[in-house]
PDB file of N, CA and C in Angstrom:
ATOM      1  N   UNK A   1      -4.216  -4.201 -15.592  1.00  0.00           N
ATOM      2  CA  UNK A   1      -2.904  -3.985 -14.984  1.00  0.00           C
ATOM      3  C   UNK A   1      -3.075  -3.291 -13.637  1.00  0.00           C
ATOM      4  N   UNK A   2      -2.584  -3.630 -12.720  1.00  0.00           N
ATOM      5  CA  UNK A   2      -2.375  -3.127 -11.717  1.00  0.00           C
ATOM      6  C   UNK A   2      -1.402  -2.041 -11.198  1.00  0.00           C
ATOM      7  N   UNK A   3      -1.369  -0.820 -11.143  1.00  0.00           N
ATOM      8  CA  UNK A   3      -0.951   0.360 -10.963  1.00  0.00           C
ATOM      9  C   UNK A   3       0.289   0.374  -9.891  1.00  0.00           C
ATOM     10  N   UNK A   4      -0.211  -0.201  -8.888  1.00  0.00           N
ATOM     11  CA  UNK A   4       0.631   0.269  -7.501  1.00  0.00           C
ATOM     12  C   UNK A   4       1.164  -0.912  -6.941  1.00  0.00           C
ATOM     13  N   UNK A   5       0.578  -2.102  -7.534  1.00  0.00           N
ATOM     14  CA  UNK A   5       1.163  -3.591  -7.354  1.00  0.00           C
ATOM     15  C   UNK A   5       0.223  -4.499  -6.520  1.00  0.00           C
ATOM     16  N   UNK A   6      -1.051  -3.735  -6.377  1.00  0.00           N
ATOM     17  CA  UNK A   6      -1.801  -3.912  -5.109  1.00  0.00           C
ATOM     18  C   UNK A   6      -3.109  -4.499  -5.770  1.00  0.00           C
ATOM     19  N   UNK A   7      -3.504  -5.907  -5.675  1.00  0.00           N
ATOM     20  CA  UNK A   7      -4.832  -5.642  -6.539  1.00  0.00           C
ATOM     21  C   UNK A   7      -6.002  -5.360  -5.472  1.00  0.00           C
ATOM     22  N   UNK A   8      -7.443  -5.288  -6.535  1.00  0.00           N
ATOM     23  CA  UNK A   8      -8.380  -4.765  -6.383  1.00  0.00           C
ATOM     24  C   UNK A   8      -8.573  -3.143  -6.676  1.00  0.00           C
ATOM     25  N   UNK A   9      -9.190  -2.702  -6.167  1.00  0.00           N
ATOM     26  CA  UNK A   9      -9.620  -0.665  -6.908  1.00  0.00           C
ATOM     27  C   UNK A   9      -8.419  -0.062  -6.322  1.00  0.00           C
ATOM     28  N   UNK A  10      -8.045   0.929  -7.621  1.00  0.00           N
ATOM     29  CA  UNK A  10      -7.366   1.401  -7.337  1.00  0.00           C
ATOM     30  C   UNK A  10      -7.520   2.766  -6.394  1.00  0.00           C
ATOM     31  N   UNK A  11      -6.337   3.367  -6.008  1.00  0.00           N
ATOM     32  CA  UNK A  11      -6.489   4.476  -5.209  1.00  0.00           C
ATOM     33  C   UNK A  11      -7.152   5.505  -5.601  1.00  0.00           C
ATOM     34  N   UNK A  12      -8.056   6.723  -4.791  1.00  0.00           N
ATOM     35  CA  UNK A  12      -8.602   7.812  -4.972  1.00  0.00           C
ATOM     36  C   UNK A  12      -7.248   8.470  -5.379  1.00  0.00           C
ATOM     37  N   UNK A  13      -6.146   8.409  -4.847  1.00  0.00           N
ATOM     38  CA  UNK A  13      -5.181   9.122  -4.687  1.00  0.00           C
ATOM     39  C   UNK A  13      -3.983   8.945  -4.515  1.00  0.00           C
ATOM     40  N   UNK A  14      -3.167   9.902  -5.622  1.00  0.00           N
ATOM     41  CA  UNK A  14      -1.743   9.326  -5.818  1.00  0.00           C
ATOM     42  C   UNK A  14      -0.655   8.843  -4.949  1.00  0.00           C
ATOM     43  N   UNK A  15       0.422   8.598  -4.792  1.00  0.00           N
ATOM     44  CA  UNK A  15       0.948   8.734  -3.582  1.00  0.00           C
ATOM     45  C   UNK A  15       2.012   9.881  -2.994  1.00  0.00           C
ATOM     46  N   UNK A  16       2.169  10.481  -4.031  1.00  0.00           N
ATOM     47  CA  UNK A  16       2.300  11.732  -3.166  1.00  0.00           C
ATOM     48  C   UNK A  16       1.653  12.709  -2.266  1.00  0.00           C
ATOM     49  N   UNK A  17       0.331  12.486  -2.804  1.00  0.00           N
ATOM     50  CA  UNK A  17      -1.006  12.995  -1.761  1.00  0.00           C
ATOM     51  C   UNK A  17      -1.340  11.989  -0.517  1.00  0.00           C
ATOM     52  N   UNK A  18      -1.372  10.790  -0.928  1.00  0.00           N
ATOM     53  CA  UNK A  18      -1.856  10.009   0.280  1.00  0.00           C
ATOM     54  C   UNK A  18      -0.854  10.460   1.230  1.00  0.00           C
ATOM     55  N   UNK A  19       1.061  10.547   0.658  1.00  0.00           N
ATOM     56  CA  UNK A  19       1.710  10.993   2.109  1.00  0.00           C
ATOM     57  C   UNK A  19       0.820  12.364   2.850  1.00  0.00           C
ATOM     58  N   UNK A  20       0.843  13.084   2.105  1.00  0.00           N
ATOM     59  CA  UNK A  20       0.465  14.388   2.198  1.00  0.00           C
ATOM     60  C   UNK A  20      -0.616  14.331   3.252  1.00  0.00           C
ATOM     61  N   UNK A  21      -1.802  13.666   2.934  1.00  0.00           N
ATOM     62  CA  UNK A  21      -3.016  13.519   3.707  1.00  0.00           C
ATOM     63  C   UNK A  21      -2.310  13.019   5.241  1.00  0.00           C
ATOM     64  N   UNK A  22      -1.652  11.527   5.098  1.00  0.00           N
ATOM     65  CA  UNK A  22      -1.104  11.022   6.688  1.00  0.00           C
ATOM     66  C   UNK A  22      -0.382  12.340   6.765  1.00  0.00           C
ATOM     67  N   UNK A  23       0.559  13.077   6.684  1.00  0.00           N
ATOM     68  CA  UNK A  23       1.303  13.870   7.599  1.00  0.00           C
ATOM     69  C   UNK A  23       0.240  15.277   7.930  1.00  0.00           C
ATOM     70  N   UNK A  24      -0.333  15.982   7.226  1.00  0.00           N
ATOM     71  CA  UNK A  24      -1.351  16.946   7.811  1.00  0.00           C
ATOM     72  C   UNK A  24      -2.354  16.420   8.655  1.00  0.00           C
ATOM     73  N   UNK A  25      -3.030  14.891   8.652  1.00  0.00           N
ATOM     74  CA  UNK A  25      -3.410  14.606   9.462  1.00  0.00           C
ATOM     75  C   UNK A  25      -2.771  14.183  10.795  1.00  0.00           C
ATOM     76  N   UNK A  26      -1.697  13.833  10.850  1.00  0.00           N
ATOM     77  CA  UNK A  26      -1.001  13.938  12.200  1.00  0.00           C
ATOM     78  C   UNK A  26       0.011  15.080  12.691  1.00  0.00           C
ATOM     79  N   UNK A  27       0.075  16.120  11.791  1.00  0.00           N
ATOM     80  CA  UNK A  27       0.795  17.349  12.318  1.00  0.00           C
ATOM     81  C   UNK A  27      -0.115  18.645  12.673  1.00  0.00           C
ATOM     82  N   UNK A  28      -1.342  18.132  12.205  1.00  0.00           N
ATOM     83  CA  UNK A  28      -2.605  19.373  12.770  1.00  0.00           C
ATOM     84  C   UNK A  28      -3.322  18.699  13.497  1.00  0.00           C
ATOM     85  N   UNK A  29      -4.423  19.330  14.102  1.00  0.00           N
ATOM     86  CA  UNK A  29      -5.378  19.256  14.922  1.00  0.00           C
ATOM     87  C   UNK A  29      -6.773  18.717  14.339  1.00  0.00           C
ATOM     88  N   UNK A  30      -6.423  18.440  13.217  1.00  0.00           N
ATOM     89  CA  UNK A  30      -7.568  18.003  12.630  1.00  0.00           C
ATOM     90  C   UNK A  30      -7.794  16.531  12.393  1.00  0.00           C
ATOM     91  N   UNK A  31      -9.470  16.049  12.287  1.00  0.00           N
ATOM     92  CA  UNK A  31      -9.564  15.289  11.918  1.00  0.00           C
ATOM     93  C   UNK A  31      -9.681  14.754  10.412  1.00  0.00           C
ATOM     94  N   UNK A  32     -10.138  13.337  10.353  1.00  0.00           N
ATOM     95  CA  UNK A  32      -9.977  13.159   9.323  1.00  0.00           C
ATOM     96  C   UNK A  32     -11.196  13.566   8.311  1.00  0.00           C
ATOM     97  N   UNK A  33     -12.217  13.684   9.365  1.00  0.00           N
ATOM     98  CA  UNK A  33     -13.547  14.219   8.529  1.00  0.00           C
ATOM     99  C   UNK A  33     -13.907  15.903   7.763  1.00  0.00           C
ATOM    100  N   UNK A  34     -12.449  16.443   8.446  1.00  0.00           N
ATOM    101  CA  UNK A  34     -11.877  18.026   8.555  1.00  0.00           C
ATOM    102  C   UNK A  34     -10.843  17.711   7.189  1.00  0.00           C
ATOM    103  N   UNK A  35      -9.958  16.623   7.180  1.00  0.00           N
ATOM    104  CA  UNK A  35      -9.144  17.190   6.310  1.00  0.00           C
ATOM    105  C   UNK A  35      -9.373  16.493   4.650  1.00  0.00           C
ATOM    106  N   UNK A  36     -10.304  15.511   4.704  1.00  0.00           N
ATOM    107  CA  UNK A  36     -11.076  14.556   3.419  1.00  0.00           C
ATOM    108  C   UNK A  36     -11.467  15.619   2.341  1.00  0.00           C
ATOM    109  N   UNK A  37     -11.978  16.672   3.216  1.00  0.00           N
ATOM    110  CA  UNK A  37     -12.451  17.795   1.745  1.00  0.00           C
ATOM    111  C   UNK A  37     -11.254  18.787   1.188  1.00  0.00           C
ATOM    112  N   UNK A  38     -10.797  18.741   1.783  1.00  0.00           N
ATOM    113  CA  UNK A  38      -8.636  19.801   1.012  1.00  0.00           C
ATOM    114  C   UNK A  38      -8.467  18.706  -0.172  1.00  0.00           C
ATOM    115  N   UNK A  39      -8.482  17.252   0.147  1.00  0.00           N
ATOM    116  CA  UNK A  39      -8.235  16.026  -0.700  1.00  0.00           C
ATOM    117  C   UNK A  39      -9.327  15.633  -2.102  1.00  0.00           C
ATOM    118  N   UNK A  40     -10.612  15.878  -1.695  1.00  0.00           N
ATOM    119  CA  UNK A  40     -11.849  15.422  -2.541  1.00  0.00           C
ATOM    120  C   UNK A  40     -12.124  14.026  -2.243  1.00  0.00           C
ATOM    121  N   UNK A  41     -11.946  13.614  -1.250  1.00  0.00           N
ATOM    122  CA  UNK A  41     -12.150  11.793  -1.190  1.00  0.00           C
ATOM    123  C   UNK A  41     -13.056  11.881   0.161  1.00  0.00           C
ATOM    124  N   UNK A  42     -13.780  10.931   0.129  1.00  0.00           N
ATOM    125  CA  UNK A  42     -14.682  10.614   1.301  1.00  0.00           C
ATOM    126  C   UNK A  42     -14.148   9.984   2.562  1.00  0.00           C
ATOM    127  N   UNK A  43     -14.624   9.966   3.958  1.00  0.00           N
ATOM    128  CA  UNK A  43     -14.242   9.563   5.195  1.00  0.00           C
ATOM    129  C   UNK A  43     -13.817   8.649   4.594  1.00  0.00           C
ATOM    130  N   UNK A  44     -14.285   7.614   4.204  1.00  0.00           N
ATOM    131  CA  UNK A  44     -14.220   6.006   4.433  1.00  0.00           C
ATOM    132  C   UNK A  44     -12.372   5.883   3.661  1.00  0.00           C
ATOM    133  N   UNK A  45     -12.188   6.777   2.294  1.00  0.00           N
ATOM    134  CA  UNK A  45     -11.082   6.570   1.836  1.00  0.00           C
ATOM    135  C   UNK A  45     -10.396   7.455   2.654  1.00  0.00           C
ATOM    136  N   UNK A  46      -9.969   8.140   3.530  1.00  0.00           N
ATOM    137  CA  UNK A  46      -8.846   8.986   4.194  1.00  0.00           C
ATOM    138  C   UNK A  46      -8.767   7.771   5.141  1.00  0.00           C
ATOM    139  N   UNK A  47      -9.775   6.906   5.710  1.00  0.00           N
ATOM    140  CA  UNK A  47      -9.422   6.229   6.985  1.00  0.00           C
ATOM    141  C   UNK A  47      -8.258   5.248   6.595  1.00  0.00           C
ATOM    142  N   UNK A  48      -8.668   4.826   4.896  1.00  0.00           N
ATOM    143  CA  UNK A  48      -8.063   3.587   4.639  1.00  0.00           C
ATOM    144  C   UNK A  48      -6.786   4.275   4.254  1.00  0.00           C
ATOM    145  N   UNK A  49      -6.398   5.282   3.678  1.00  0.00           N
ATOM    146  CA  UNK A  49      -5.276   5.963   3.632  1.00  0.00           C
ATOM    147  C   UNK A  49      -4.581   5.892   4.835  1.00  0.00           C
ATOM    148  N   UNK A  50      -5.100   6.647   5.933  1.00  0.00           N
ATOM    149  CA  UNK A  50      -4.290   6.385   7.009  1.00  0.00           C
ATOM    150  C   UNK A  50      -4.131   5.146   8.006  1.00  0.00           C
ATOM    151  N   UNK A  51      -5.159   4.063   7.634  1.00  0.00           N
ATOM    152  CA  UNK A  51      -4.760   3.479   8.283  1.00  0.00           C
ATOM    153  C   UNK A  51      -3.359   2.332   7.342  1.00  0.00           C
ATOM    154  N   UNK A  52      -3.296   2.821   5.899  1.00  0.00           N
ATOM    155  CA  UNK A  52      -2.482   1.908   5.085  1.00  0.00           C
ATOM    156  C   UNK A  52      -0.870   2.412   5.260  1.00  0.00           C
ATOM    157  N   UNK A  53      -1.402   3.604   4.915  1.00  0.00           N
ATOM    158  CA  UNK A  53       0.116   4.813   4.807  1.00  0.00           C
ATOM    159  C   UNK A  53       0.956   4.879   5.991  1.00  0.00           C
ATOM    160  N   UNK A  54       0.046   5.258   6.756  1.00  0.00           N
ATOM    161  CA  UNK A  54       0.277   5.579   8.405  1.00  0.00           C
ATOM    162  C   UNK A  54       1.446   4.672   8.888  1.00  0.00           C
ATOM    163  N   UNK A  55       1.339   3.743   9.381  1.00  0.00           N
ATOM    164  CA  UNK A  55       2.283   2.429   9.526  1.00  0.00           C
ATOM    165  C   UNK A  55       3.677   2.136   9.096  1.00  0.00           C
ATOM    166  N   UNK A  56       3.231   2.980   7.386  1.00  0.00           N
ATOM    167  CA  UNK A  56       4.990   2.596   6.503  1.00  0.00           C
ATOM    168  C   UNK A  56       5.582   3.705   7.151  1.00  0.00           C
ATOM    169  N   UNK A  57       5.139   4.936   7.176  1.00  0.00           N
ATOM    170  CA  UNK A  57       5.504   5.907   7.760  1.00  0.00           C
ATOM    171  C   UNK A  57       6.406   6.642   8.898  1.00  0.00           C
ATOM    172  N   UNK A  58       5.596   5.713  10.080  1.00  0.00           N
ATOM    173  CA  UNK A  58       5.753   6.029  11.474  1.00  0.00           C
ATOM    174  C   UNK A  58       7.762   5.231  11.691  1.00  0.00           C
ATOM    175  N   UNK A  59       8.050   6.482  12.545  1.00  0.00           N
ATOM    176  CA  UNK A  59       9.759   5.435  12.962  1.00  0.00           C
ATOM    177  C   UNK A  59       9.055   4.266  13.492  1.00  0.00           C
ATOM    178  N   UNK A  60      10.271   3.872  13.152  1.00  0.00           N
ATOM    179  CA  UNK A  60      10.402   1.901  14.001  1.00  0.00           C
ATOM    180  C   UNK A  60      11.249   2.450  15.364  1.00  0.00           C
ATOM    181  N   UNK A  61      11.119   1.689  16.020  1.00  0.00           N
ATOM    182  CA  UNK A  61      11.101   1.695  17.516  1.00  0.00           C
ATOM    183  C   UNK A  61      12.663   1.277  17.624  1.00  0.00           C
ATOM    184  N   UNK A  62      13.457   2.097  18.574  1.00  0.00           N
ATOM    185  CA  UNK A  62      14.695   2.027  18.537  1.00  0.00           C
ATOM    186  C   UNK A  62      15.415   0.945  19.364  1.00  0.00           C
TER     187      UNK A  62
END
């Protein structure tokens, strides 16, 4: 069964954290290699977090 509706592996991380991760990563100064260890997940999964999350996120253009 597929969890999140999404196949293939599932997430390191729920989605209340993945928001969590995109917004501290774009409201601090940090990177993502800075903020992966607060989380427990490796570079490679924060990138794909933000580069998945990031997007639904951001306003749409007025």
């Amino acid at each position: 069964m597929i969890a999140d509706g999404r196949p293939g592996r599932q997430w390191a991380l729920n989605l209340p954290d993945r928001v969590l991760l995109v917004a501290a990563y774009w409201r601090t100064n940090l990177t993502l290699r800075q903020i992966r260890p607060l989380f427990g997940i490796s570079h490679a999964a924060a990138h794909c977090v933000a580069d998945t999350i990031g997007p639904l996120l951001a306003l749409a253009p007025g």
